[in-house]
Protein backbone atom coordinates (compact mmCIF):
# COMPACT_ATOMS: atom_id res chain seq x y z
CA UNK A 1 0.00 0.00 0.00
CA UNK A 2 1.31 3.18 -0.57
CA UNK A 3 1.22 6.13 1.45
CA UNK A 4 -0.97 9.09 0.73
CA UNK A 5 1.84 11.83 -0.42
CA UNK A 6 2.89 9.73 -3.15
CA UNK A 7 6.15 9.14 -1.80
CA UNK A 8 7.85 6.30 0.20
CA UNK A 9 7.95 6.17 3.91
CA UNK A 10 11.95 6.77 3.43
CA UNK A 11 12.07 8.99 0.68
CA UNK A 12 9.26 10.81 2.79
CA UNK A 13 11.67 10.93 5.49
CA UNK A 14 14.59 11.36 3.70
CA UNK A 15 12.53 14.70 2.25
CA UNK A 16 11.57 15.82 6.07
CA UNK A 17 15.54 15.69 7.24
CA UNK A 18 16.55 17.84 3.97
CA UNK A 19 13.81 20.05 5.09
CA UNK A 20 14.88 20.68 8.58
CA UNK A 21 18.35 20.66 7.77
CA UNK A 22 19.58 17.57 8.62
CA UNK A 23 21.83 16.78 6.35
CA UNK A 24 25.35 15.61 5.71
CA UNK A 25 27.25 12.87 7.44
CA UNK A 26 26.21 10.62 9.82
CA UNK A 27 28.06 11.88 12.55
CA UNK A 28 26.73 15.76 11.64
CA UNK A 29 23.43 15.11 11.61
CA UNK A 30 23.66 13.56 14.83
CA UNK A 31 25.63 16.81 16.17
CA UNK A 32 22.50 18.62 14.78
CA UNK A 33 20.11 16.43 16.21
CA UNK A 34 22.02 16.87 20.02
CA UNK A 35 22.33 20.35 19.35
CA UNK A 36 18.31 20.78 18.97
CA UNK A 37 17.89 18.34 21.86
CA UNK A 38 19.77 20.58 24.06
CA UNK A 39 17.95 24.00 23.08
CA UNK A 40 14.79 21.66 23.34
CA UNK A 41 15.75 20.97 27.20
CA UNK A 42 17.01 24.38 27.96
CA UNK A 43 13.45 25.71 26.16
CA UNK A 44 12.07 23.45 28.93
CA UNK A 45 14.27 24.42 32.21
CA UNK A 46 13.41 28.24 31.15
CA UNK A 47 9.62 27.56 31.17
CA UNK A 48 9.14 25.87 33.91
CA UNK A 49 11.85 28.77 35.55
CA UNK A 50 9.31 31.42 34.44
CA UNK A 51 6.53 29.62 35.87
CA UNK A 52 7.75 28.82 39.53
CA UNK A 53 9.15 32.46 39.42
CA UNK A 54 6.34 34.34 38.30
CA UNK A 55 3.50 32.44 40.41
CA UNK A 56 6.11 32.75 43.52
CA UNK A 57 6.14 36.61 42.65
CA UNK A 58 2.62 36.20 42.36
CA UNK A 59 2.25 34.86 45.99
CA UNK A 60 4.39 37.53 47.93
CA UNK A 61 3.49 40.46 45.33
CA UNK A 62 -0.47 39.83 44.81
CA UNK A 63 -1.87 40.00 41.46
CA UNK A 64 -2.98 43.05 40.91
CA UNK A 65 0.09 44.04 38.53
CA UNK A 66 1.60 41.70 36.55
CA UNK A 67 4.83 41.63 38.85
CA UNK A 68 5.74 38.51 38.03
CA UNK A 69 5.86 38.91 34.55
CA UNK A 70 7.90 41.80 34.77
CA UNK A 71 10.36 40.34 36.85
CA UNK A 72 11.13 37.50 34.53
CA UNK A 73 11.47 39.63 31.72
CA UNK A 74 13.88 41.79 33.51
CA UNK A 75 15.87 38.82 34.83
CA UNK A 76 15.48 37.43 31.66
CA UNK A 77 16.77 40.76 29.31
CA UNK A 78 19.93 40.85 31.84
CA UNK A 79 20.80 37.03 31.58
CA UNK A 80 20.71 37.31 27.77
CA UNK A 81 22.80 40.51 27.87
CA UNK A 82 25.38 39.21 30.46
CA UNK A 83 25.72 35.85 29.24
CA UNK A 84 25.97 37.06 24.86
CA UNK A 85 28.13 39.56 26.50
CA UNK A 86 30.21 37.61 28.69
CA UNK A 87 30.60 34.40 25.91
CA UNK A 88 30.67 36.63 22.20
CA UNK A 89 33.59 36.91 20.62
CA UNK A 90 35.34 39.38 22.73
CA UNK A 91 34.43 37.85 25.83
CA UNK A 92 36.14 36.79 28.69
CA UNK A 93 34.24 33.14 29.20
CA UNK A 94 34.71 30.77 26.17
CA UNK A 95 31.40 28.91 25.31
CA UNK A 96 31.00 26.77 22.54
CA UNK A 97 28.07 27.86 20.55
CA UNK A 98 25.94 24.13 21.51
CA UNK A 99 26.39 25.91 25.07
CA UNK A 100 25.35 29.36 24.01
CA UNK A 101 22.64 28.19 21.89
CA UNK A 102 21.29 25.73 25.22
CA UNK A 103 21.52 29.02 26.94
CA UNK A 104 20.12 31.57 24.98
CA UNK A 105 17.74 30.23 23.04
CA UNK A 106 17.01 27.29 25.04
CA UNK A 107 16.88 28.93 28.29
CA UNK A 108 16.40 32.32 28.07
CA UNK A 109 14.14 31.55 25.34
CA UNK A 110 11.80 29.56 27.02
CA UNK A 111 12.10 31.86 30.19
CA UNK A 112 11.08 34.62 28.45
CA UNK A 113 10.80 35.89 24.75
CA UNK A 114 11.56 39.60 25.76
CA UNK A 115 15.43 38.31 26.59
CA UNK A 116 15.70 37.74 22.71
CA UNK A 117 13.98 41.36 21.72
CA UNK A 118 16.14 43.01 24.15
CA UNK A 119 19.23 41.94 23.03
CA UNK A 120 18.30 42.80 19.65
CA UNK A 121 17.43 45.96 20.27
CA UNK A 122 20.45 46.67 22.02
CA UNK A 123 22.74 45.45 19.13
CA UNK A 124 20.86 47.97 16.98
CA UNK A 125 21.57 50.41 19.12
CA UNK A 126 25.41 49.25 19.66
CA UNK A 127 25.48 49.58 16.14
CA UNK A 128 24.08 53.17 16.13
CA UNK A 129 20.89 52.29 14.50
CA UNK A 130 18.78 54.32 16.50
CA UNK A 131 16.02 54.51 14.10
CA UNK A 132 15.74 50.89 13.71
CA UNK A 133 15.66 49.85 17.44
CA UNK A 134 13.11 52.63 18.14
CA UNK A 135 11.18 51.17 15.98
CA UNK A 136 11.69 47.98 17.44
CA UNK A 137 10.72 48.79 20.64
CA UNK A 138 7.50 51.04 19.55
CA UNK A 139 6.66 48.51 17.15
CA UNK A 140 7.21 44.98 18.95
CA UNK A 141 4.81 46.79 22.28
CA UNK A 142 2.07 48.37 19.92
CA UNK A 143 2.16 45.37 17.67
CA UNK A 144 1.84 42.28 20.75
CA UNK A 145 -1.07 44.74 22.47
CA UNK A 146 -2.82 45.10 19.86
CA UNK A 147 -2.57 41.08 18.51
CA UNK A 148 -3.24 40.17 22.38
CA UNK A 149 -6.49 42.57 21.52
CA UNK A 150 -7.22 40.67 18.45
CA UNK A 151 -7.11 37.31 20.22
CA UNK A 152 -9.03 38.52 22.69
CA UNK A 153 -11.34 40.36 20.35
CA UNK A 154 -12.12 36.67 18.44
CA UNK A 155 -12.11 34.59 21.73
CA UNK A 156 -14.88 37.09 23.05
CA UNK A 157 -16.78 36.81 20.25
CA UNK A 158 -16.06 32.43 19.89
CA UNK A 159 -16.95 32.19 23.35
CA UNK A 160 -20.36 34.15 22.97
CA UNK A 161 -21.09 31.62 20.20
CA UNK A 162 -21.31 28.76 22.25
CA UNK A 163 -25.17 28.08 22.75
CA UNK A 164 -24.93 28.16 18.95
């Protein structure tokens, strides 16, 4: 029987890996494949970081501002910025870039989105592209509030469908 796509089960798969970029010897698509298992765990570690942080924050701070949130992406923004700092090219720490990549868009990633956007922004303006990280920053907040509207918008009106 043949499957659906027209293709065989390993030329199916073989067409996936190419896809995803996995590729090449043996032994380097096995380095790829550790390398995403790594920023897969630290993606992990970094939610379930946000999550005992902010409901702990939550606890001692009440809920009546989002303190928790704000905390992790503060702690989040200075990680990324120490750690990029601390382990680029003209650092003082050598990290190989599995390591960097575990942290930074593993961890930090999964901790908190806003670590990646800051450090962003701050490379633009290291690189004295003002313009561009203003409009980074103005953008990125106008554009999230007004998407979290939008989803909110179409739940509301989804969720007053419901007897129908």
């Amino acid at each position: 029987m043949r499957p659906r796509s027209g293709l065989r089960p390993r030329r199916r798969w073989n067409r996936l890996l190419r896809l995803g970029a996995l590729t090449g010897t043996g032994r380097q698509v096995t380095d790829r494949i550790l390398n995403l298992f790594w920023i897969f765990l630290g993606g992990g570690l970094g939610t379930l970081a946000r999550f005992g942080l902010s409901g702990v924050t939550a606890r001692w701070a009440g809920e009546t501002f989002p303190w928790g949130t704000l905390l992790v992406n503060f702690t989040g923004s200075f990680a990324i910025g120490f750690f990029a700092t601390l382990t680029g090219p003209e650092g003082r720490v050598f990290a190989p870039t599995g390591l960097r990549q575990f942290f930074m868009l593993g961890l930090c990633g999964g901790y908190t989105t806003f670590s990646s956007f800051s450090l962003q922004t701050l490379n633009l303006v290291q690189e004295g592209e003002w313009l561009r990280a203003g409009a980074n920053v103005v953008g990125s907040v106008v554009l999230c509030l007004v998407a979290a509207w939008l989803g909110h918008v179409l739940a509301a009106t989804l969720n007053a469908m419901k007897g129908n």
